[in-house]
PDB file of N, CA and C in Angstrom:
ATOM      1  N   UNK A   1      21.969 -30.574  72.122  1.00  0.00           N
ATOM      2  CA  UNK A   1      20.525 -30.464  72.100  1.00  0.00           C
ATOM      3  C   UNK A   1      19.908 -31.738  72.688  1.00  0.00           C
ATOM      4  N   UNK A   2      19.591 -31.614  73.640  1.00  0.00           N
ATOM      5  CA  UNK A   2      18.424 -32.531  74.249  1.00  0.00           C
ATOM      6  C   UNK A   2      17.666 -33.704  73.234  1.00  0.00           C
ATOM      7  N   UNK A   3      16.868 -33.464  72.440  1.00  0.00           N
ATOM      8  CA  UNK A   3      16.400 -34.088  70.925  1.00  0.00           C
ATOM      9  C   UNK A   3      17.387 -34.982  70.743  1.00  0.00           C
ATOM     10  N   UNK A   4      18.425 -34.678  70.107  1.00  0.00           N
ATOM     11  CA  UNK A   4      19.793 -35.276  69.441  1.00  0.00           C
ATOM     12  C   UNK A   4      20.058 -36.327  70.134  1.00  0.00           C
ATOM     13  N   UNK A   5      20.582 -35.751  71.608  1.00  0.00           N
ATOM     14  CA  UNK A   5      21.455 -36.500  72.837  1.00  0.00           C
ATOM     15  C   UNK A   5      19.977 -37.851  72.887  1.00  0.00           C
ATOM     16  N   UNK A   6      18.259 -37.793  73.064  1.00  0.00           N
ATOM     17  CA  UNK A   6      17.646 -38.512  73.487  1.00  0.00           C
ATOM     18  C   UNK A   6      17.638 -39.478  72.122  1.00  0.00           C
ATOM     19  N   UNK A   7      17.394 -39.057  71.075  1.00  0.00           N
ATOM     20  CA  UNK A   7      17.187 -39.642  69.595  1.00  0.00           C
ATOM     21  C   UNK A   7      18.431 -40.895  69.548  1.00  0.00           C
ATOM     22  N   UNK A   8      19.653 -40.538  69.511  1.00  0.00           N
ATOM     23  CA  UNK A   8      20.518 -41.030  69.649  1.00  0.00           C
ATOM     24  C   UNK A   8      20.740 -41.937  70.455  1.00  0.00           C
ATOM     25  N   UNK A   9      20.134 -41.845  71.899  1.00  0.00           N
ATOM     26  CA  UNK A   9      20.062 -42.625  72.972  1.00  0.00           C
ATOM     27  C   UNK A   9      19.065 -43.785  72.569  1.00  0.00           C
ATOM     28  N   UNK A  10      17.988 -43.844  72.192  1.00  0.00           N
ATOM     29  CA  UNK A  10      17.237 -44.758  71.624  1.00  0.00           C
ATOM     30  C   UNK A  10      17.902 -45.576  70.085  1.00  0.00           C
ATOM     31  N   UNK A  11      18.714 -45.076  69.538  1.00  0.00           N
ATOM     32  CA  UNK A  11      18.766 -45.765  68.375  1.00  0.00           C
ATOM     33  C   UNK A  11      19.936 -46.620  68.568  1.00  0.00           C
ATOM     34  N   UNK A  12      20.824 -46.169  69.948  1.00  0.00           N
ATOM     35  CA  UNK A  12      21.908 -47.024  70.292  1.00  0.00           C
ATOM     36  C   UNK A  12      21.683 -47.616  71.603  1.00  0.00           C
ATOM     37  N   UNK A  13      20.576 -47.700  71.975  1.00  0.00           N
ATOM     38  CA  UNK A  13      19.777 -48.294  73.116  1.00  0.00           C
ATOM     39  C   UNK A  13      21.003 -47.989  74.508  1.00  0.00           C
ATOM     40  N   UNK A  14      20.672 -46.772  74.469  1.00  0.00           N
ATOM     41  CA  UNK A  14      21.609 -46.201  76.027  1.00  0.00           C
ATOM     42  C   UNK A  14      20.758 -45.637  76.866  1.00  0.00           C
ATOM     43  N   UNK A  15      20.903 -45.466  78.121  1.00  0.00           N
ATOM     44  CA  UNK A  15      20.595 -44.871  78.719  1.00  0.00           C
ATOM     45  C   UNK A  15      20.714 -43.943  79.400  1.00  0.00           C
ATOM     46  N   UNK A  16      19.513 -42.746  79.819  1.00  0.00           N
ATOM     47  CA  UNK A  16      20.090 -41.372  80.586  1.00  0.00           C
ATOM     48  C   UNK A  16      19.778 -40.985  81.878  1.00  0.00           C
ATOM     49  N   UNK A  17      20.740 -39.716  82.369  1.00  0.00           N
ATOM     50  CA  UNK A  17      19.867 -39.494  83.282  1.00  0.00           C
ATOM     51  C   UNK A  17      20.026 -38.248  83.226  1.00  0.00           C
ATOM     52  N   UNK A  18      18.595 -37.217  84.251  1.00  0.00           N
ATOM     53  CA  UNK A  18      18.411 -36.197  83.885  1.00  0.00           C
ATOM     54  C   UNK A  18      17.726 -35.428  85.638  1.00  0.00           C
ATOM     55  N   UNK A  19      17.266 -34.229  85.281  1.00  0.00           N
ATOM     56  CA  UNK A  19      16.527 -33.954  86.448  1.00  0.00           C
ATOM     57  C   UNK A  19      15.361 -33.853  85.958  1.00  0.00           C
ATOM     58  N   UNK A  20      13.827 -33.938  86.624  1.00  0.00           N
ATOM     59  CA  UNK A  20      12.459 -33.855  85.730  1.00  0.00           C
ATOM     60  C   UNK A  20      11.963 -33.833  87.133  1.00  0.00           C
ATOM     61  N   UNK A  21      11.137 -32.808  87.580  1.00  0.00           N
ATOM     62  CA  UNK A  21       9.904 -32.412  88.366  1.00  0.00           C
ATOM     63  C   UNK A  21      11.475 -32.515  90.031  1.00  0.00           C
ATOM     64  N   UNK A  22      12.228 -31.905  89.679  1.00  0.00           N
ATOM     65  CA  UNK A  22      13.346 -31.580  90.831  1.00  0.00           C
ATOM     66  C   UNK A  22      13.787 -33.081  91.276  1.00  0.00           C
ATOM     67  N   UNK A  23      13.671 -33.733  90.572  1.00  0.00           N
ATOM     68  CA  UNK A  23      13.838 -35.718  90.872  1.00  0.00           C
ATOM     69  C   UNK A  23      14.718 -35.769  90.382  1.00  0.00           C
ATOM     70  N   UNK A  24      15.979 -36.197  90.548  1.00  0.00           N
ATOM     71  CA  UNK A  24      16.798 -37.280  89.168  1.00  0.00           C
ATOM     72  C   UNK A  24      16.603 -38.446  89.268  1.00  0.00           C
ATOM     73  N   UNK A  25      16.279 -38.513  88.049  1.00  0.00           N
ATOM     74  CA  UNK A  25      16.070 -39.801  87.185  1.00  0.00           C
ATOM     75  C   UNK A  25      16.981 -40.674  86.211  1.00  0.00           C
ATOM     76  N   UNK A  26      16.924 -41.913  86.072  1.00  0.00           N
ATOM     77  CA  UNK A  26      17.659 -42.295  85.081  1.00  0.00           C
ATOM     78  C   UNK A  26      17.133 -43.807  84.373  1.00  0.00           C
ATOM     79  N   UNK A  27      16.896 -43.377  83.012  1.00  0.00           N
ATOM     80  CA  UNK A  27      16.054 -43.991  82.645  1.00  0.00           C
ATOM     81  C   UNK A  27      16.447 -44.578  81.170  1.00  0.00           C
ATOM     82  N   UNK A  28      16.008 -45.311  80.851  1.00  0.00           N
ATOM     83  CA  UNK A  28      15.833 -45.776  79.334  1.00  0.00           C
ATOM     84  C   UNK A  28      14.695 -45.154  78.158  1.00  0.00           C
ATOM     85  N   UNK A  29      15.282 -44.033  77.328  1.00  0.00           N
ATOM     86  CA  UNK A  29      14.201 -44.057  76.534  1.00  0.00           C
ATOM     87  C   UNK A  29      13.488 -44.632  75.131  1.00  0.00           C
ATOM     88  N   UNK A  30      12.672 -44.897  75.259  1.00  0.00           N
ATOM     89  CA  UNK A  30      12.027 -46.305  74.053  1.00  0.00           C
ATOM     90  C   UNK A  30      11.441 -45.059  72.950  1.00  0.00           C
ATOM     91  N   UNK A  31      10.813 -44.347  72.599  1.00  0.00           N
ATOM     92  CA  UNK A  31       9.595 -43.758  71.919  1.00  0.00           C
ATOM     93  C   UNK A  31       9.709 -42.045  72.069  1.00  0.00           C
ATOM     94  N   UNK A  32      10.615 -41.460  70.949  1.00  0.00           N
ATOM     95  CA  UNK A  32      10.463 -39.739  70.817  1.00  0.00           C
ATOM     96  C   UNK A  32       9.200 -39.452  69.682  1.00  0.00           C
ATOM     97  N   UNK A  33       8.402 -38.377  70.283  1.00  0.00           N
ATOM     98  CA  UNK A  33       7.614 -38.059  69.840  1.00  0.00           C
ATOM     99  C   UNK A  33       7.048 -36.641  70.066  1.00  0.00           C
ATOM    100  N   UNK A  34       5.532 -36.380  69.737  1.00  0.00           N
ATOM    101  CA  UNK A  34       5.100 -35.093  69.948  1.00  0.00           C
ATOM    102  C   UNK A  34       3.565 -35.416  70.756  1.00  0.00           C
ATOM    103  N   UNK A  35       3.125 -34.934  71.643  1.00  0.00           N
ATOM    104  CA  UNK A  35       1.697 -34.857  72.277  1.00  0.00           C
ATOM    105  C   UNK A  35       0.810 -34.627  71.320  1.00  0.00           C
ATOM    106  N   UNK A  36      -0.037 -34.158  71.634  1.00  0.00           N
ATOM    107  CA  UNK A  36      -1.347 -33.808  71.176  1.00  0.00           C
ATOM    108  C   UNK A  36      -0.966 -32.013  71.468  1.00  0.00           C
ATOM    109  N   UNK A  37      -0.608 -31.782  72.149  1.00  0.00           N
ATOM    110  CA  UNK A  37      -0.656 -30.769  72.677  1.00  0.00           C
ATOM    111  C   UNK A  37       0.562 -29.808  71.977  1.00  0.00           C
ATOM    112  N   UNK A  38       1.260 -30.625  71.185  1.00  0.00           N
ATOM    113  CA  UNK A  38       2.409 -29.974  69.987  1.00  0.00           C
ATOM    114  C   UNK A  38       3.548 -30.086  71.218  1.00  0.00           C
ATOM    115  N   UNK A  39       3.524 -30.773  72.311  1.00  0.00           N
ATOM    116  CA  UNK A  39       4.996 -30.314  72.842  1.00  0.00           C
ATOM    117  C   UNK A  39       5.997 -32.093  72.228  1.00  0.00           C
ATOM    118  N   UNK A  40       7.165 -31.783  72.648  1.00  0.00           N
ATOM    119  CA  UNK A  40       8.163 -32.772  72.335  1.00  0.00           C
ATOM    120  C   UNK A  40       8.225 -33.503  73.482  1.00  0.00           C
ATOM    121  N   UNK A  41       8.297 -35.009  73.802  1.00  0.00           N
ATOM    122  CA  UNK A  41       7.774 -35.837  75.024  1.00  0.00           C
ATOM    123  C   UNK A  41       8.815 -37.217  74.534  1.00  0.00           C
ATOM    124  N   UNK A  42       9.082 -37.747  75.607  1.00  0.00           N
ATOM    125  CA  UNK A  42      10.074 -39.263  75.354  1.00  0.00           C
ATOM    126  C   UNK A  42       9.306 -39.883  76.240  1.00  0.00           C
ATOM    127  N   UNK A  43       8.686 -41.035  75.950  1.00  0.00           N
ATOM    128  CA  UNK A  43       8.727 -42.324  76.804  1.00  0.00           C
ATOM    129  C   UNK A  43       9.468 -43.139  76.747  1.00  0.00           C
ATOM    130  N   UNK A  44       9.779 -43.591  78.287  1.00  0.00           N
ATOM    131  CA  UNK A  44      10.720 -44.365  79.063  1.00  0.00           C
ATOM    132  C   UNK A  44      10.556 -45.060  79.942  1.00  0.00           C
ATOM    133  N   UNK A  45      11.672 -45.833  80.215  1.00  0.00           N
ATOM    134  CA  UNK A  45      11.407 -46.921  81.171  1.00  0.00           C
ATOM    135  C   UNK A  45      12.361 -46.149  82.668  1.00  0.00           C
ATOM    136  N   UNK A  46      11.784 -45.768  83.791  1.00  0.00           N
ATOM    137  CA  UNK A  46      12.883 -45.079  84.569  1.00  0.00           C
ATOM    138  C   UNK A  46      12.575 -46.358  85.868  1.00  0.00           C
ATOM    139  N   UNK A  47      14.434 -46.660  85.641  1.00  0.00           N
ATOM    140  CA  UNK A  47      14.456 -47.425  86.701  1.00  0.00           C
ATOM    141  C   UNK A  47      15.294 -47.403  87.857  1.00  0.00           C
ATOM    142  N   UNK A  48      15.842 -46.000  87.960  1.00  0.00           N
ATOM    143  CA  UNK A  48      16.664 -45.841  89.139  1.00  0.00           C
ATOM    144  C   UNK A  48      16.013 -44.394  89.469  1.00  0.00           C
ATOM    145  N   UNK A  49      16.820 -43.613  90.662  1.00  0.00           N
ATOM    146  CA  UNK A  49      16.364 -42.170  91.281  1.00  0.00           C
ATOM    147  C   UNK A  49      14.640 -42.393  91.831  1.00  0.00           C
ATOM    148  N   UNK A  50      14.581 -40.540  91.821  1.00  0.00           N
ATOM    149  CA  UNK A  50      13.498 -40.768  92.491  1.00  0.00           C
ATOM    150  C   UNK A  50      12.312 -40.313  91.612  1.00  0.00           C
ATOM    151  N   UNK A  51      10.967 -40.157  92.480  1.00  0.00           N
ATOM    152  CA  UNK A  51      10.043 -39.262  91.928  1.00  0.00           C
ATOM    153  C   UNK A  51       9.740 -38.610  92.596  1.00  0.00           C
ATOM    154  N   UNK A  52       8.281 -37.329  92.041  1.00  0.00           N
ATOM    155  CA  UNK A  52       7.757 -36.701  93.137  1.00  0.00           C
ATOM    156  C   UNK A  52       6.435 -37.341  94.054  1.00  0.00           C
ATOM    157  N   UNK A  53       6.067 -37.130  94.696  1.00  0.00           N
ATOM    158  CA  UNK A  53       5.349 -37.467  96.003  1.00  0.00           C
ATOM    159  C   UNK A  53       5.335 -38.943  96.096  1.00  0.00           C
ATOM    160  N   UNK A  54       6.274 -39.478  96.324  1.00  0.00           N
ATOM    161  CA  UNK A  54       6.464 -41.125  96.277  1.00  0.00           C
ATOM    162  C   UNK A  54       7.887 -41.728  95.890  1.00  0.00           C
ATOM    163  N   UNK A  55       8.159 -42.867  96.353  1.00  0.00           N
ATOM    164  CA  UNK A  55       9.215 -43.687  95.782  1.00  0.00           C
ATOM    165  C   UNK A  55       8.791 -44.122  94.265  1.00  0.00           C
ATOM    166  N   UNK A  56      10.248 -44.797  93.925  1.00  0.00           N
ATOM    167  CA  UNK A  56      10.238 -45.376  92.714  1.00  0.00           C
ATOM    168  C   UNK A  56      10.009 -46.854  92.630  1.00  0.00           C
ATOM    169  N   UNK A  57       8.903 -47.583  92.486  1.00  0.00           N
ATOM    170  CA  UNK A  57       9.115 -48.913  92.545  1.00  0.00           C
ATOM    171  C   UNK A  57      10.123 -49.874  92.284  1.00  0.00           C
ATOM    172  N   UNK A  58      10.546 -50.860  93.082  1.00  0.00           N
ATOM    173  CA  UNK A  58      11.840 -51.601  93.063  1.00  0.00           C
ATOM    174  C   UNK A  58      11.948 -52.340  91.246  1.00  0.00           C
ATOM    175  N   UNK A  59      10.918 -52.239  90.806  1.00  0.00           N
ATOM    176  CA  UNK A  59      11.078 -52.751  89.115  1.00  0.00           C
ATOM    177  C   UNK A  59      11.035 -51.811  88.421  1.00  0.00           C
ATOM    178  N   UNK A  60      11.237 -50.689  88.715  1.00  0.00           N
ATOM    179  CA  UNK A  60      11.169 -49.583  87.586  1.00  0.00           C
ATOM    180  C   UNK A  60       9.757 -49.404  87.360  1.00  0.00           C
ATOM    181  N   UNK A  61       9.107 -48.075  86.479  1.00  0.00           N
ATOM    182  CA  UNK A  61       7.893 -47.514  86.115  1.00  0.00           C
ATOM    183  C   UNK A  61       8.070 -47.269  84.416  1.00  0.00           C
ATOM    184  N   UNK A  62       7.308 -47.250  83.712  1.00  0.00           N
ATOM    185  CA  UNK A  62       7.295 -46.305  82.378  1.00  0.00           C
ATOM    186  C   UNK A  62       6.884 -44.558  83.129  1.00  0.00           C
ATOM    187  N   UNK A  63       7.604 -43.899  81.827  1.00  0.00           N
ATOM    188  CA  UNK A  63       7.282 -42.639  82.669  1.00  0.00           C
ATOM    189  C   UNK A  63       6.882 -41.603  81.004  1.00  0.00           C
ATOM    190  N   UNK A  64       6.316 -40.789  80.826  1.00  0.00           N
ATOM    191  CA  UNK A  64       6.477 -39.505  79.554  1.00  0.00           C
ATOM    192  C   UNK A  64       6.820 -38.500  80.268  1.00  0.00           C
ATOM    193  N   UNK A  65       7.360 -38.350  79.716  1.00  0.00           N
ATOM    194  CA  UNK A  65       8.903 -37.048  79.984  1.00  0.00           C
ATOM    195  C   UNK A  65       8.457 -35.485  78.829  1.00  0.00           C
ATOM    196  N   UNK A  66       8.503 -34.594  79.213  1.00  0.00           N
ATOM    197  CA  UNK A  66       8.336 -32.904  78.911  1.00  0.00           C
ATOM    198  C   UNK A  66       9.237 -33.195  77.947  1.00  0.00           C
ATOM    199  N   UNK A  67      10.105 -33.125  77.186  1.00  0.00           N
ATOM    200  CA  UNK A  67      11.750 -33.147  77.131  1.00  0.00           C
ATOM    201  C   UNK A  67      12.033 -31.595  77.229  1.00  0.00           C
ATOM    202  N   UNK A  68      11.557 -30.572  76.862  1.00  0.00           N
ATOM    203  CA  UNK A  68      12.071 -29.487  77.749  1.00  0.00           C
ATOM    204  C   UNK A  68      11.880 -29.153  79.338  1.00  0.00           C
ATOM    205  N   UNK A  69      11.607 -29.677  79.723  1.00  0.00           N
ATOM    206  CA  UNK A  69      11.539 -30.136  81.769  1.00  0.00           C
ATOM    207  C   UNK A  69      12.487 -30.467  82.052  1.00  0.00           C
ATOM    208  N   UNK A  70      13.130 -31.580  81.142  1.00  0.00           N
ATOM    209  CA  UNK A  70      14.350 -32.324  81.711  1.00  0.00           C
ATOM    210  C   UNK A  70      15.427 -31.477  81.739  1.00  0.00           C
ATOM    211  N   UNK A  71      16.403 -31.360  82.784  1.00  0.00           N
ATOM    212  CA  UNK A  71      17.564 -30.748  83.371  1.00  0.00           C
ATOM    213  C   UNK A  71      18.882 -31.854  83.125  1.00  0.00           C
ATOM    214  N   UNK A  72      19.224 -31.336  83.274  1.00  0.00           N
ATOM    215  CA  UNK A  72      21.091 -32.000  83.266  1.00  0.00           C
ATOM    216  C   UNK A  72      21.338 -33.232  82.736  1.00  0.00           C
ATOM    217  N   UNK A  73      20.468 -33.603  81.514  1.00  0.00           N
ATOM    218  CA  UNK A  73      20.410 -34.677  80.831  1.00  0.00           C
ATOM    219  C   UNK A  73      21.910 -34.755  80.347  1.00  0.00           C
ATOM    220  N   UNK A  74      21.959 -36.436  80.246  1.00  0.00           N
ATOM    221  CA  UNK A  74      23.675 -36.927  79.863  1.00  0.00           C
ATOM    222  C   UNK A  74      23.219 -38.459  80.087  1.00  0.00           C
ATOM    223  N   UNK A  75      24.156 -39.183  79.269  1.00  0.00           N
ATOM    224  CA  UNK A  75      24.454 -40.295  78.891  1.00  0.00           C
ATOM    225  C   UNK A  75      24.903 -41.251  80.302  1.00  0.00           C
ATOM    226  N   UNK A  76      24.667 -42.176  80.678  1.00  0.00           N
ATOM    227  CA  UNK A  76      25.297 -42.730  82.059  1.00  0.00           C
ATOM    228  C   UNK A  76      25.736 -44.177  81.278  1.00  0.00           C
ATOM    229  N   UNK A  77      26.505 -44.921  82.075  1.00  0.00           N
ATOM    230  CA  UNK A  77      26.950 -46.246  81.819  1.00  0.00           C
ATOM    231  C   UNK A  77      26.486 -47.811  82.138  1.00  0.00           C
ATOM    232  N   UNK A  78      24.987 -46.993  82.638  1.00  0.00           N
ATOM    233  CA  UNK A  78      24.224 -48.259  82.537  1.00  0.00           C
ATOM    234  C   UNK A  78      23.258 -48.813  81.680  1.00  0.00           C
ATOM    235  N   UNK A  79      23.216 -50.683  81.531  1.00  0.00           N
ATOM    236  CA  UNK A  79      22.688 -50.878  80.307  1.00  0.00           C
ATOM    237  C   UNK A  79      21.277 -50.565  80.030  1.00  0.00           C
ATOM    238  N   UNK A  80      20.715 -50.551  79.176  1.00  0.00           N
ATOM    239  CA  UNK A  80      19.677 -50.245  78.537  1.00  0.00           C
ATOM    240  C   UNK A  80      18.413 -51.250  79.181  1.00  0.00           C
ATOM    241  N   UNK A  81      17.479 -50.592  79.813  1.00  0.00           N
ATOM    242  CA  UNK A  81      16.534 -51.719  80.107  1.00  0.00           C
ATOM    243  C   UNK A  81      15.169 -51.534  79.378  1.00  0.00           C
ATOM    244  N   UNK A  82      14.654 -52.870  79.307  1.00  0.00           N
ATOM    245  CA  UNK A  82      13.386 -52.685  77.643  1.00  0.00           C
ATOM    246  C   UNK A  82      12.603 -52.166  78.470  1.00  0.00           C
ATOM    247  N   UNK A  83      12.281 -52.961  79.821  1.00  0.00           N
ATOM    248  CA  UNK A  83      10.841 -52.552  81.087  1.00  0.00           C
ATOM    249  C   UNK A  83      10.055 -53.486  80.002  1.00  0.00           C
ATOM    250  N   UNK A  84       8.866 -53.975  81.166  1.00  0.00           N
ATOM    251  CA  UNK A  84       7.677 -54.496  80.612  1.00  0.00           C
ATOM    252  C   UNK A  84       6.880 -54.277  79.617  1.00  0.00           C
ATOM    253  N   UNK A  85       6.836 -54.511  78.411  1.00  0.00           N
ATOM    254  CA  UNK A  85       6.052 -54.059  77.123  1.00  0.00           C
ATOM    255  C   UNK A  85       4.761 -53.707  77.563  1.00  0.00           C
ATOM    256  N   UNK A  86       3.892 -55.280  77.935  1.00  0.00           N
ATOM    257  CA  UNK A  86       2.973 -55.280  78.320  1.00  0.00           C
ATOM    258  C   UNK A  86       2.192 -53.875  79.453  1.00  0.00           C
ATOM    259  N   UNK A  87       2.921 -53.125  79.755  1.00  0.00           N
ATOM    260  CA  UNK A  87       3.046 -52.332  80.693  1.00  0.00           C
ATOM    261  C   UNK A  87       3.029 -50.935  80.289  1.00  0.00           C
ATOM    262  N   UNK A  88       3.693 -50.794  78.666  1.00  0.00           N
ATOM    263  CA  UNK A  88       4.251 -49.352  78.254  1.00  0.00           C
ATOM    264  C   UNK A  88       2.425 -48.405  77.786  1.00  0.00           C
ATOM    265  N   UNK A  89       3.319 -47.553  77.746  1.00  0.00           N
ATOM    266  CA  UNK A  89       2.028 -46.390  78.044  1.00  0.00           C
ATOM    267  C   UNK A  89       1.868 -46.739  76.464  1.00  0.00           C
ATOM    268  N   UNK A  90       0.418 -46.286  76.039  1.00  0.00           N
ATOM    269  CA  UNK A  90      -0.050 -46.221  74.578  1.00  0.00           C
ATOM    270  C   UNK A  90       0.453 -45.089  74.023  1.00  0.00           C
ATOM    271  N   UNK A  91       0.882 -45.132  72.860  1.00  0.00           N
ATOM    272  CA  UNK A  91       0.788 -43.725  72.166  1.00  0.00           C
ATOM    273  C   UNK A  91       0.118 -43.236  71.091  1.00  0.00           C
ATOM    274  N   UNK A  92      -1.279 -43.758  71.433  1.00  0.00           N
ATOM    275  CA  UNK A  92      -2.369 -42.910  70.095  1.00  0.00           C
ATOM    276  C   UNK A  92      -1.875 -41.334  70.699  1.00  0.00           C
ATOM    277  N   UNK A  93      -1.612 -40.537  71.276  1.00  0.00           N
ATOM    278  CA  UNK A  93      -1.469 -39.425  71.936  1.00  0.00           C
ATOM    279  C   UNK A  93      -0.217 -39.031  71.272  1.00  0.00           C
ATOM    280  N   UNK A  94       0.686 -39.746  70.919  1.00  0.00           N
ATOM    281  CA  UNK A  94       2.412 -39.307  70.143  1.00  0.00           C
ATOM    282  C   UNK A  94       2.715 -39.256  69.111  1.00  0.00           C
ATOM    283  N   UNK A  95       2.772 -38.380  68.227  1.00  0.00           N
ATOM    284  CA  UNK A  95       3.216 -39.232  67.074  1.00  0.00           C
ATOM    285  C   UNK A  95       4.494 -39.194  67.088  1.00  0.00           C
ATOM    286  N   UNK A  96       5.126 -40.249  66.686  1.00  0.00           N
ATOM    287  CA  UNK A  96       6.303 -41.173  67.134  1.00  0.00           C
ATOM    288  C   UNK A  96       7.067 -40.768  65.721  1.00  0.00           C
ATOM    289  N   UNK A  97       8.842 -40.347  66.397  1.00  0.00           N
ATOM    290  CA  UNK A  97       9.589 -39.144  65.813  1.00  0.00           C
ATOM    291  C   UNK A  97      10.663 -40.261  65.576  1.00  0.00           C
ATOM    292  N   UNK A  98      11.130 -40.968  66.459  1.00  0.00           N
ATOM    293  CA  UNK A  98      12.132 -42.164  66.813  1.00  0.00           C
ATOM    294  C   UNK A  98      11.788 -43.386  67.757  1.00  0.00           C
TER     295      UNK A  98
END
């Protein structure tokens, strides 16, 4: 289960990668939660692959993630990156699960 595999990934500070908007991505996720909107969402730090209509900046982006969007999610062997705090998206919008 997706949930599990991401929950887990945050509490042992790993990182994943996945497919999201036909991109693969691979990213660090910091913050499982729920929208406003009742769906299930991870924010992350994605610092490799691509995106849609644009590159990925050479320092990585924060990104919120569908978590049912994401495709072929799995564990990779690279380390965990925090990304810029100062930088991370707010989450009055999440309530925060992990």
């Amino acid at each position: 289960m997706k949930y599990e595999l991401i929950r887990q990934a945050i509490i042992e500070r790993r990182s994943l990668t996945g497919t999201y908007d036909d991109c693969s991505r691979s990213f660090s996720p910091h913050i499982l939660g729920e929208s406003a909107e009742g769906r299930l969402c991870v924010i992350a730090f994605q610092y490799a692959g691509a995106r849609p209509g644009g590159s990925l900046s050479s320092a990585g982006e924060w990104c919120c993630f569908d978590v049912e969007k994401i495709t072929r999610l799995r564990e990779n062997e690279d380390r965990w990156v925090a990304g810029p705090i100062g930088e991370r998206p707010t989450v009055k919008e999440v309530a925060v699960k992990a």
